[in-house]
Protein backbone atom coordinates (compact mmCIF):
# COMPACT_ATOMS: atom_id res chain seq x y z
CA UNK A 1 0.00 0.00 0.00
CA UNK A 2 1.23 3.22 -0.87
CA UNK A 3 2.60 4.94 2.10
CA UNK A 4 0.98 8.47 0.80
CA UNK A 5 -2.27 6.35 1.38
CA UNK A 6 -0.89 5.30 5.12
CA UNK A 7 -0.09 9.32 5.80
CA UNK A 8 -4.23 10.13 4.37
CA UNK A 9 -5.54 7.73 7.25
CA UNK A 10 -3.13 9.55 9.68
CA UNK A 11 -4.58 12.99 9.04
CA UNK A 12 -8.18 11.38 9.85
CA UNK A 13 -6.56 10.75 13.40
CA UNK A 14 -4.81 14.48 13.60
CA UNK A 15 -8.37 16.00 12.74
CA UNK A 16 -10.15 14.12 15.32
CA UNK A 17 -7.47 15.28 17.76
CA UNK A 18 -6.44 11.63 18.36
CA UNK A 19 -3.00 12.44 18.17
CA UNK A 20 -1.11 15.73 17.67
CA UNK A 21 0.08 17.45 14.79
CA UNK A 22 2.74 16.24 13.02
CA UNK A 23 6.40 18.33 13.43
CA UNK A 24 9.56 18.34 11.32
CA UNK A 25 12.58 18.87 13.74
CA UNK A 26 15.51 20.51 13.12
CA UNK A 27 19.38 19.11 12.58
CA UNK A 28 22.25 20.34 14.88
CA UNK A 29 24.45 21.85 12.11
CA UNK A 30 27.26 19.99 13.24
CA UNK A 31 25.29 16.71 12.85
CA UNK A 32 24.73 14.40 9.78
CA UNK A 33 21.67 15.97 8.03
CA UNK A 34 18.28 13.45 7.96
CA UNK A 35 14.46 13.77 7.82
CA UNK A 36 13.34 13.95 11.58
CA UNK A 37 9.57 14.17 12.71
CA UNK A 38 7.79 14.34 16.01
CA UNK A 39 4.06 13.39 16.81
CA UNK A 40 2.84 13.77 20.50
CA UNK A 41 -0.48 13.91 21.72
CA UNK A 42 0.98 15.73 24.47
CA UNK A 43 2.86 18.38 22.42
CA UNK A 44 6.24 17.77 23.77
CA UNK A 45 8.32 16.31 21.04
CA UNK A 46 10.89 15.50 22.81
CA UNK A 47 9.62 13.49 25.57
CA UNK A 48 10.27 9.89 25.36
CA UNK A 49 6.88 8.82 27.52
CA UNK A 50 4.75 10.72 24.93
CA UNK A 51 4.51 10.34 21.41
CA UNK A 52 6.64 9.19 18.48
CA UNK A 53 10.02 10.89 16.66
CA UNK A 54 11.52 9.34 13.91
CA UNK A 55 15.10 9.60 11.60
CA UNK A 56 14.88 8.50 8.05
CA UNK A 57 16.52 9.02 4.88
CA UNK A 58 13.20 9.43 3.73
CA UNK A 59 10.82 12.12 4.48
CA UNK A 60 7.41 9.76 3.88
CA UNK A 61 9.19 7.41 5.96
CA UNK A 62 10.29 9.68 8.57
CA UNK A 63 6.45 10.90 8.91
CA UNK A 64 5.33 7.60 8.44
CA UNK A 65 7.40 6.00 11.49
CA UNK A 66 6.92 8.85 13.84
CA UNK A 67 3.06 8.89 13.27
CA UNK A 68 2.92 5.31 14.08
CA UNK A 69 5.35 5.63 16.82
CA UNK A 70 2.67 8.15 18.19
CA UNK A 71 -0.31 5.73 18.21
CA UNK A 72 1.54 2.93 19.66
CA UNK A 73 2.17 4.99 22.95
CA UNK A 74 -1.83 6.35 22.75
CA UNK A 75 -2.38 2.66 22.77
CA UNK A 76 -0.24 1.48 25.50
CA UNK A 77 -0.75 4.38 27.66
CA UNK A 78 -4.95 4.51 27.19
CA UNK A 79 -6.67 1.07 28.23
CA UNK A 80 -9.67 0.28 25.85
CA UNK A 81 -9.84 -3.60 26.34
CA UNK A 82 -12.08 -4.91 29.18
CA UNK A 83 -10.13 -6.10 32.28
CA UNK A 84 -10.93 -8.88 34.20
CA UNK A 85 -9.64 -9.07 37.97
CA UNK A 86 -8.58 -12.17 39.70
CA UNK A 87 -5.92 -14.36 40.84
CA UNK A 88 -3.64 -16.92 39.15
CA UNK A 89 -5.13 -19.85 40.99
CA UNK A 90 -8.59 -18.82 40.32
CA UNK A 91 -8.12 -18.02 36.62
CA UNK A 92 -6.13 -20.91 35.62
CA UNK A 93 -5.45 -22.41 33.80
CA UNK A 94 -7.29 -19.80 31.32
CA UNK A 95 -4.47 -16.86 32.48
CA UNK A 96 -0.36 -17.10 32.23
CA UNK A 97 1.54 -17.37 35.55
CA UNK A 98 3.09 -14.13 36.27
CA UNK A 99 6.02 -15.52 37.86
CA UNK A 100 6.86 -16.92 34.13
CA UNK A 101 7.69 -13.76 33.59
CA UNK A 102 9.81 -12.28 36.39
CA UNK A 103 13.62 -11.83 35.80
CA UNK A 104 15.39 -10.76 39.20
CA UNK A 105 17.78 -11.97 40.74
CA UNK A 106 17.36 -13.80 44.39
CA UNK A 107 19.92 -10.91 45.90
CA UNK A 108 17.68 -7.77 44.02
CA UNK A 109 14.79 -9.01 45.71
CA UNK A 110 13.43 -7.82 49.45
CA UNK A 111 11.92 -11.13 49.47
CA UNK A 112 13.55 -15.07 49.11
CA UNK A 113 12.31 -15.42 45.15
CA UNK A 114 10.47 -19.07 45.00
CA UNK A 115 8.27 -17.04 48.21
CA UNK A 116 7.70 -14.17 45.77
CA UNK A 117 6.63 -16.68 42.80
CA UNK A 118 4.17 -18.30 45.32
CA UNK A 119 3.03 -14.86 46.15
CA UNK A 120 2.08 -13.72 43.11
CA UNK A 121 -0.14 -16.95 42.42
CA UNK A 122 -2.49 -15.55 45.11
CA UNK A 123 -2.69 -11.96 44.20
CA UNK A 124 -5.50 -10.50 42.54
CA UNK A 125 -4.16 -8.85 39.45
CA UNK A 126 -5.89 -7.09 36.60
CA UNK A 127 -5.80 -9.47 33.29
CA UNK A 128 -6.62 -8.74 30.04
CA UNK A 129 -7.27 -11.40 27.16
CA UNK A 130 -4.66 -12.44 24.70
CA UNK A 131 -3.83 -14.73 21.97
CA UNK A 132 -1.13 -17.44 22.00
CA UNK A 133 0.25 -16.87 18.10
CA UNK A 134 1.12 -20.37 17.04
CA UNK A 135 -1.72 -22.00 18.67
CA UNK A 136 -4.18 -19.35 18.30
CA UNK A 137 -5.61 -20.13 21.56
CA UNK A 138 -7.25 -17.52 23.78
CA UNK A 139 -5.52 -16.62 26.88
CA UNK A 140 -5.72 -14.13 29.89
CA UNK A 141 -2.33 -11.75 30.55
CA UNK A 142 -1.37 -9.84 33.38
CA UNK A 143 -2.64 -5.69 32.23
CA UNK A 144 0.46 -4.60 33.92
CA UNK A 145 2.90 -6.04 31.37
CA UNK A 146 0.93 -4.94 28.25
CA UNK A 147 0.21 -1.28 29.26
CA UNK A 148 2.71 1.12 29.64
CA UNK A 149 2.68 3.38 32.14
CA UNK A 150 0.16 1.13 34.36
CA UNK A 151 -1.04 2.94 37.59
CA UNK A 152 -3.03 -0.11 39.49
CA UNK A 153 -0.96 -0.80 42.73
CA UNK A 154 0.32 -4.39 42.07
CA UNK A 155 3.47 -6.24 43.18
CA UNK A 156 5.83 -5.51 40.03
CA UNK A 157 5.92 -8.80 37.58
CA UNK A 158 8.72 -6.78 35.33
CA UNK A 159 9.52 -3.38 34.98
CA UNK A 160 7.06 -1.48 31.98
CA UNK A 161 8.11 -1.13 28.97
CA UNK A 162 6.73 -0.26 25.39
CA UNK A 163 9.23 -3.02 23.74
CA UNK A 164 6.99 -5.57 21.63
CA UNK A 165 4.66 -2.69 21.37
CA UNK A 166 3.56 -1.81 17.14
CA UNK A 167 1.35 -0.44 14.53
CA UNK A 168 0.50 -1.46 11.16
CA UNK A 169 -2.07 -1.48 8.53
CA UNK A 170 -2.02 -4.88 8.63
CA UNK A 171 -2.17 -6.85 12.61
CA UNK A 172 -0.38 -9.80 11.44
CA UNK A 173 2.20 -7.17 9.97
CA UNK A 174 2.35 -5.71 13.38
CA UNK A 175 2.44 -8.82 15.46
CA UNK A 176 5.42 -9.76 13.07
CA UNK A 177 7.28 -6.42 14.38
CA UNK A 178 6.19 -6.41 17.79
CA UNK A 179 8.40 -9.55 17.90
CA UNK A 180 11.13 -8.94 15.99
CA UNK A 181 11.65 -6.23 18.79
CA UNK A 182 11.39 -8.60 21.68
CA UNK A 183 13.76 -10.03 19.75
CA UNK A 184 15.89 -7.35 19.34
CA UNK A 185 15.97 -6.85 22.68
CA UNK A 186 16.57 -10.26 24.16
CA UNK A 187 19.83 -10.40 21.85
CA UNK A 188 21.29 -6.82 23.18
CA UNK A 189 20.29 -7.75 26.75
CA UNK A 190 22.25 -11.26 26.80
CA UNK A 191 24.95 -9.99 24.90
CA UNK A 192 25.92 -7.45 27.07
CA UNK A 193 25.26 -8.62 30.28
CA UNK A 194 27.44 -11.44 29.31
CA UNK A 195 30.41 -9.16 28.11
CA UNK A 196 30.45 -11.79 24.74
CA UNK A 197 32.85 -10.57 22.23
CA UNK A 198 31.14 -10.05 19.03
CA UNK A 199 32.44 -9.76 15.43
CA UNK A 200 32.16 -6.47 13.32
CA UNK A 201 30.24 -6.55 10.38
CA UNK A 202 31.64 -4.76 7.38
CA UNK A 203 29.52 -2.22 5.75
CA UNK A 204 28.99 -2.50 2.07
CA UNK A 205 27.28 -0.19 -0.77
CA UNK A 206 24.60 2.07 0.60
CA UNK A 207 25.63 1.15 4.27
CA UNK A 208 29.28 2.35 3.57
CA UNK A 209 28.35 5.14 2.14
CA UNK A 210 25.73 6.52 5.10
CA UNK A 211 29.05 5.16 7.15
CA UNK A 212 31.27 7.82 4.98
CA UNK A 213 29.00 10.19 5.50
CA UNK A 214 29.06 10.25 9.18
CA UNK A 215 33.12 10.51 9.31
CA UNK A 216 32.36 13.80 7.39
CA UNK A 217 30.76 14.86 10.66
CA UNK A 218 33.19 12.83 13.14
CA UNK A 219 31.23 10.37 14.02
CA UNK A 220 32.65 6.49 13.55
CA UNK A 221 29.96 3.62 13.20
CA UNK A 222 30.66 0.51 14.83
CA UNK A 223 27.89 -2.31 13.90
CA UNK A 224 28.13 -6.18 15.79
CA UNK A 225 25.80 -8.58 14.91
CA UNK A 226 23.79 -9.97 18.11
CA UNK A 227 22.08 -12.92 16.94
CA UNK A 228 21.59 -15.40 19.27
CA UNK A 229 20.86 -19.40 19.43
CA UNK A 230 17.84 -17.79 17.94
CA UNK A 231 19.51 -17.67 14.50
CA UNK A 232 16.93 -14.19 14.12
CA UNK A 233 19.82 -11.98 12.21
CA UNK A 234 20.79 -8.73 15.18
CA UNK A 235 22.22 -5.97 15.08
CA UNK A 236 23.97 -3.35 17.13
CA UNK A 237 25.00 0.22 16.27
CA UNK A 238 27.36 2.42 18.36
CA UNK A 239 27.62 5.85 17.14
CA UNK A 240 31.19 7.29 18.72
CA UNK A 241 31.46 10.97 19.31
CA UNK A 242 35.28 11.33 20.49
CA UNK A 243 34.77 15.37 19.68
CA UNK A 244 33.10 16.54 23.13
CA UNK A 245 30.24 18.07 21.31
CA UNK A 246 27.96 15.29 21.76
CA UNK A 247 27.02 11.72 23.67
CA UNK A 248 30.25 10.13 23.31
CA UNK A 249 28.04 6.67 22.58
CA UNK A 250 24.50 6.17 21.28
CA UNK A 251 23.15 2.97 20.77
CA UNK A 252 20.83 1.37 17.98
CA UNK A 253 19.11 -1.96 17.60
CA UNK A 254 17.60 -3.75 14.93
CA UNK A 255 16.25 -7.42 14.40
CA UNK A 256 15.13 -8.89 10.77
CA UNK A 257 15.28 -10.92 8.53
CA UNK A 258 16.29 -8.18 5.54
CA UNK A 259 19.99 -8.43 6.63
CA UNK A 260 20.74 -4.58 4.81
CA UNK A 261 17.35 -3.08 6.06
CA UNK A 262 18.15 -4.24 9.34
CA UNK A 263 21.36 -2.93 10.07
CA UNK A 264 20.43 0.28 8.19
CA UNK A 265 17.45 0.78 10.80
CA UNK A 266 20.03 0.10 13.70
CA UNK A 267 22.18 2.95 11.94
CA UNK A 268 19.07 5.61 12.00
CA UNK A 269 18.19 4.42 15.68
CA UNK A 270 21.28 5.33 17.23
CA UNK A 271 21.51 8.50 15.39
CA UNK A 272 17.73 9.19 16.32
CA UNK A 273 18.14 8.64 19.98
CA UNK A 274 21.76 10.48 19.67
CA UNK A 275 20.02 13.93 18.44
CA UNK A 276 17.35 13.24 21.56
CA UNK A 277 19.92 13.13 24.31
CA UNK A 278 21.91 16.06 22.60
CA UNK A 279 19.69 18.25 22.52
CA UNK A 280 17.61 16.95 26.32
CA UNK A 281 21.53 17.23 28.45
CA UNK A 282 22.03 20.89 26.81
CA UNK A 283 17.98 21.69 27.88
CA UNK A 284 18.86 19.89 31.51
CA UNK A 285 21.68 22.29 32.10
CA UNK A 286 24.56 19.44 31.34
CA UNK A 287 23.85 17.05 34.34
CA UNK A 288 26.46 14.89 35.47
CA UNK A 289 25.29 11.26 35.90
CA UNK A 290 28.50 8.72 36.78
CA UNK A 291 26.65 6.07 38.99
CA UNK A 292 24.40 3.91 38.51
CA UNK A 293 22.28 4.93 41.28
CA UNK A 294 21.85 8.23 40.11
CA UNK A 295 19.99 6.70 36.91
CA UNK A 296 16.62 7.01 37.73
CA UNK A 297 15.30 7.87 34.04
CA UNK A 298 15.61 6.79 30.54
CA UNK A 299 17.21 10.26 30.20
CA UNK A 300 19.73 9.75 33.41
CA UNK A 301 20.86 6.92 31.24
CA UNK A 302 21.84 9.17 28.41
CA UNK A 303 23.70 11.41 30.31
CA UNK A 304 25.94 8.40 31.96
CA UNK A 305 26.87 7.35 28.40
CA UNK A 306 27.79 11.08 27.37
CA UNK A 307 31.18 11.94 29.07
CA UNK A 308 34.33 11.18 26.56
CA UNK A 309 35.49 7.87 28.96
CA UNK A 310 32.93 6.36 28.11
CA UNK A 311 33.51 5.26 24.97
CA UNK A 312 36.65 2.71 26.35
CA UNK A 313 33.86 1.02 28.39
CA UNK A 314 32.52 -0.93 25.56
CA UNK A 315 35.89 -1.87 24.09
CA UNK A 316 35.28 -5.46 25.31
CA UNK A 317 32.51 -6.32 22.42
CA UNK A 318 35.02 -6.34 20.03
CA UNK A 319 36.69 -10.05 19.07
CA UNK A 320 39.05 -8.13 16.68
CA UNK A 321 37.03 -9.63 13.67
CA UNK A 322 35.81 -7.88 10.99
CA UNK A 323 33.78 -9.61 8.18
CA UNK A 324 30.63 -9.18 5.99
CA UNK A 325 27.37 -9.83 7.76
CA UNK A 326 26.93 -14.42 6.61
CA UNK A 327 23.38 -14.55 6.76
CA UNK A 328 21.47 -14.04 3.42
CA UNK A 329 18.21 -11.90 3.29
CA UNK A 330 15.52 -15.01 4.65
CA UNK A 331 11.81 -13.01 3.81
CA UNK A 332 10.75 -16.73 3.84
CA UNK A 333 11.29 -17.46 6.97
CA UNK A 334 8.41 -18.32 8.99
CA UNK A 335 9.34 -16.62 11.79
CA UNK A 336 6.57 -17.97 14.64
CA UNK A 337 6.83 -21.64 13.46
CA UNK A 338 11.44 -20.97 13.52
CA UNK A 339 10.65 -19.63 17.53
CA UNK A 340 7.92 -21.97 18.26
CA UNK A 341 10.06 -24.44 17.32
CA UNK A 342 13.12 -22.79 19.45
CA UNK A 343 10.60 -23.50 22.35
CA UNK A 344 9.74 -19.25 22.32
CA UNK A 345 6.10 -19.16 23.15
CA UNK A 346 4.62 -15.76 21.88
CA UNK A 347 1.83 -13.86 22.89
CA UNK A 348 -0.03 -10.63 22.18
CA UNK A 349 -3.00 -8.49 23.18
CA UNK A 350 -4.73 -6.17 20.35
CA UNK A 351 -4.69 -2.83 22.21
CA UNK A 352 -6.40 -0.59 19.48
CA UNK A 353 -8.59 1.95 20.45
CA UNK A 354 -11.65 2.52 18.24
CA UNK A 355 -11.18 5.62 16.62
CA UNK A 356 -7.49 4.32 15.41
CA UNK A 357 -8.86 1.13 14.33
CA UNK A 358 -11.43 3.15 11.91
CA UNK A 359 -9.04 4.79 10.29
CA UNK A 360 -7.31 1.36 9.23
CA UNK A 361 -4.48 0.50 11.98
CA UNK A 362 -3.89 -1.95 13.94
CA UNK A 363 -1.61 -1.36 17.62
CA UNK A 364 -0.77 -4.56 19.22
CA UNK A 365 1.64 -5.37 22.05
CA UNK A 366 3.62 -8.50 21.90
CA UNK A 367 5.50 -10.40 25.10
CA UNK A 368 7.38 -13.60 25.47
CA UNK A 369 8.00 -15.40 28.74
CA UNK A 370 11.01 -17.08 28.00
CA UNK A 371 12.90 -14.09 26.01
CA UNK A 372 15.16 -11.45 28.23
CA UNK A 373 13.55 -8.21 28.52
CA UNK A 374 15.09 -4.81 27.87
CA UNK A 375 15.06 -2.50 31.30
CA UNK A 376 15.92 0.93 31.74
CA UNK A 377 15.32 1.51 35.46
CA UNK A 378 18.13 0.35 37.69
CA UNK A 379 16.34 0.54 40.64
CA UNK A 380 14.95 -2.77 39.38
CA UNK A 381 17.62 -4.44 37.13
CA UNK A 382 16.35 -7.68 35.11
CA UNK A 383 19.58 -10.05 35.30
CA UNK A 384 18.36 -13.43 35.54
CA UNK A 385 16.42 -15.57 32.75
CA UNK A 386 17.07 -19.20 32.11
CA UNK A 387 18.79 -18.05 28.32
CA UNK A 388 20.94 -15.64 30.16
CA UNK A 389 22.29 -18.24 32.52
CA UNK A 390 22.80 -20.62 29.68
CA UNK A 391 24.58 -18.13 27.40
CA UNK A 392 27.21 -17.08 31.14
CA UNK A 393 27.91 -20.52 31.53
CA UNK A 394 29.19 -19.60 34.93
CA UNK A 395 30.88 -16.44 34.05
CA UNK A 396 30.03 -12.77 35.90
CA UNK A 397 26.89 -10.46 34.72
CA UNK A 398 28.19 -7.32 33.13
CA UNK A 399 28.01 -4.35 36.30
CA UNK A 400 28.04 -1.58 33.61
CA UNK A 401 24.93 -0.02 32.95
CA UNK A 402 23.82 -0.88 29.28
CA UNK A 403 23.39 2.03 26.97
CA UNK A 404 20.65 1.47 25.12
CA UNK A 405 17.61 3.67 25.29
């Protein structure tokens, strides 16, 4: 479908004041030179809890992603599904177990953690009905870990998130990028924490020259590939500032199975997120954040990956390999039945309010029990999962903060 079409259906949404107006944002002039576009329902384009921004090559892209962008957080943030309230025991075995999906450690925990898994079998949580993808089987899911924020006063599961949230013309298009990002995730998040060297990929035709293009404005690319026992091709961007002017790292991510689309969206990423923390740390007066405790926001976490030393800190991804990415585009793949059969279950809710769902788009929100999750608050760091532990094989969790925003 024509994406001039997608933009029409948009502009039904910005007259019924669904979501905002769209905005073109500025470049620094001292940064490589892209489309950028904001949409926020809250009219703050720059705030990460509200609304969508987006870096493309493309303007219609650009406009496209941040518009969607913006209706997946109206989605997660405004509940529209029924909720049912209840406990694990009384639901099941209709409802997931929340402790299926809790990843602390025994020492981050006020309580011993088999107690807290037998707690939260006898709480009365507010569920919401889901669908298990491969089965197709109905099922009820915790509210808390598909909305995001989500005020009820529950025992945490897992810290919210949006990842596994998207939008799409098409739901089975959106379920199929909802979990490409858990994805995505779960292959930064093990990485890391594991300190695993990873090889460099070599950039080649387009992808060199976007790479060229950023030396012209001091900034050195750096993509590893991520992909797990998964075999879903990941990717990793660091974008190095060693001038001062800038965060000295930002981070992109991309999962896919278009090997050259993928990396290229991991490129745009970490320059999107780059130009956010820019410009936030000169509008925050130039905080200084250099412990962890101190990062209390997805912006604190920013501003501990901006100072110069920074940049050393990640020198232990690199296996001293270089080579060209050796997977081969696989748009056959089906990717449910590959994860299903990985022994991934996946599950999603349809979130769509009405008005977005009349003017053609479908917001869903996708979660996996068994994958790692992304966190960005440290006062509750994820560091446990059983594909974690199997990829340390004994060895220390990473302390370091992880960059990615």
């Amino acid at each position: 479908m024509p994406l001039e079409e997608t933009l029409r259906k948009f502009q039904i949404l910005e007259k019924s004041e669904t979501i905002g107006k769209l905005r073109k944002l500025l470049n620094f002039t001292d940064e490589p030179k892209f489309f950028q576009y904001s949409c926020s329902y809250e009219n703050n384009p720059y705030d990460e809890e509200q609304g969508g921004v987006s870096t493309d090559v493309s303007e219609i892209n650009a406009k496209v992603k941040a518009l969607g962008e913006c209706i997946e957080r109206y989605c997660l943030e405004n509940i529209f599904n029924p909720l049912i309230e209840g406990t694990y025991e009384d639901l099941s075995p209709l409802s997931l177990n929340p402790g299926d999906f809790v990843n602390f450690r025994n020492e981050d925990m006020n309580y011993k953690k088999s107690q807290y898994l037998e707690k939260l079998k006898k709480i009365k949580f507010l569920w919401v009905k889901g669908r298990e993808i491969n089965s197709g089987s109905n099922i009820l899911i915790p509210a808390q870990l598909i909305y995001v924020p989500f005020s009820k006063d529950e025992p945490i599961i897992r810290p919210q998130v949006s990842t596994g949230a998207a939008a799409h013309e098409d739901i089975n298009e959106a379920i199929y990028r909802g979990t490409l990002e858990i994805i995505e995730r779960d292959s930064f998040m093990i990485r890391y924490l594991s300190q695993d060297k990873l090889p460099q990929i070599i950039l080649e035709g387009d992808l060199k020259k976007l790479e060229e293009y950023f030396k012209r404005y001091h900034l050195d690319l750096s993509v590893f590939e991520t992909t797990t026992d998964l075999e879903v091709p990941s990717y990793m961007c660091i974008n190095e500032d060693r001038t001062g002017e800038g965060p000295a790292v930002s981070v992109g991510l991309s999962s896919g199975l278009d090997i050259g689309g993928t990396i290229y969206k991991s490129i745009m990423e970490s320059q999107q997120v780059r130009q956010w923390i820019r410009y936030s740390y000169i509008q925050d007066k130039k905080p200084l954040i250099i412990s962890r405790e101190q990062i209390r926001t997805i912006k604190d976490r920013g501003y501990f990956w901006y100072s110069l030393n920074m940049v050393e800190k990640l020198f232990f991804l690199n296996n001293g390999q270089k080579r060209m990415s050796k997977h081969t585009s696989l748009d056959n793949l089906d990717l449910m039945s590959h994860l299903g059969n990985k022994g991934i279950d996946i599950y999603m809710v349809n979130i769509t309010s009405s008005k977005i769902a009349g003017a053609g788009f479908s917001v869903v929100k996708v979660v996996s029990p068994q994958l790692h999750p992304l966190f960005l608050y440290e006062e509750y760091p994820c560091l446990y999962s059983e594909r974690l532990k199997k990829n340390l094989n004994g060895r220390k969790i990473n302390p370091l903060p992880h960059p990615f925003m």
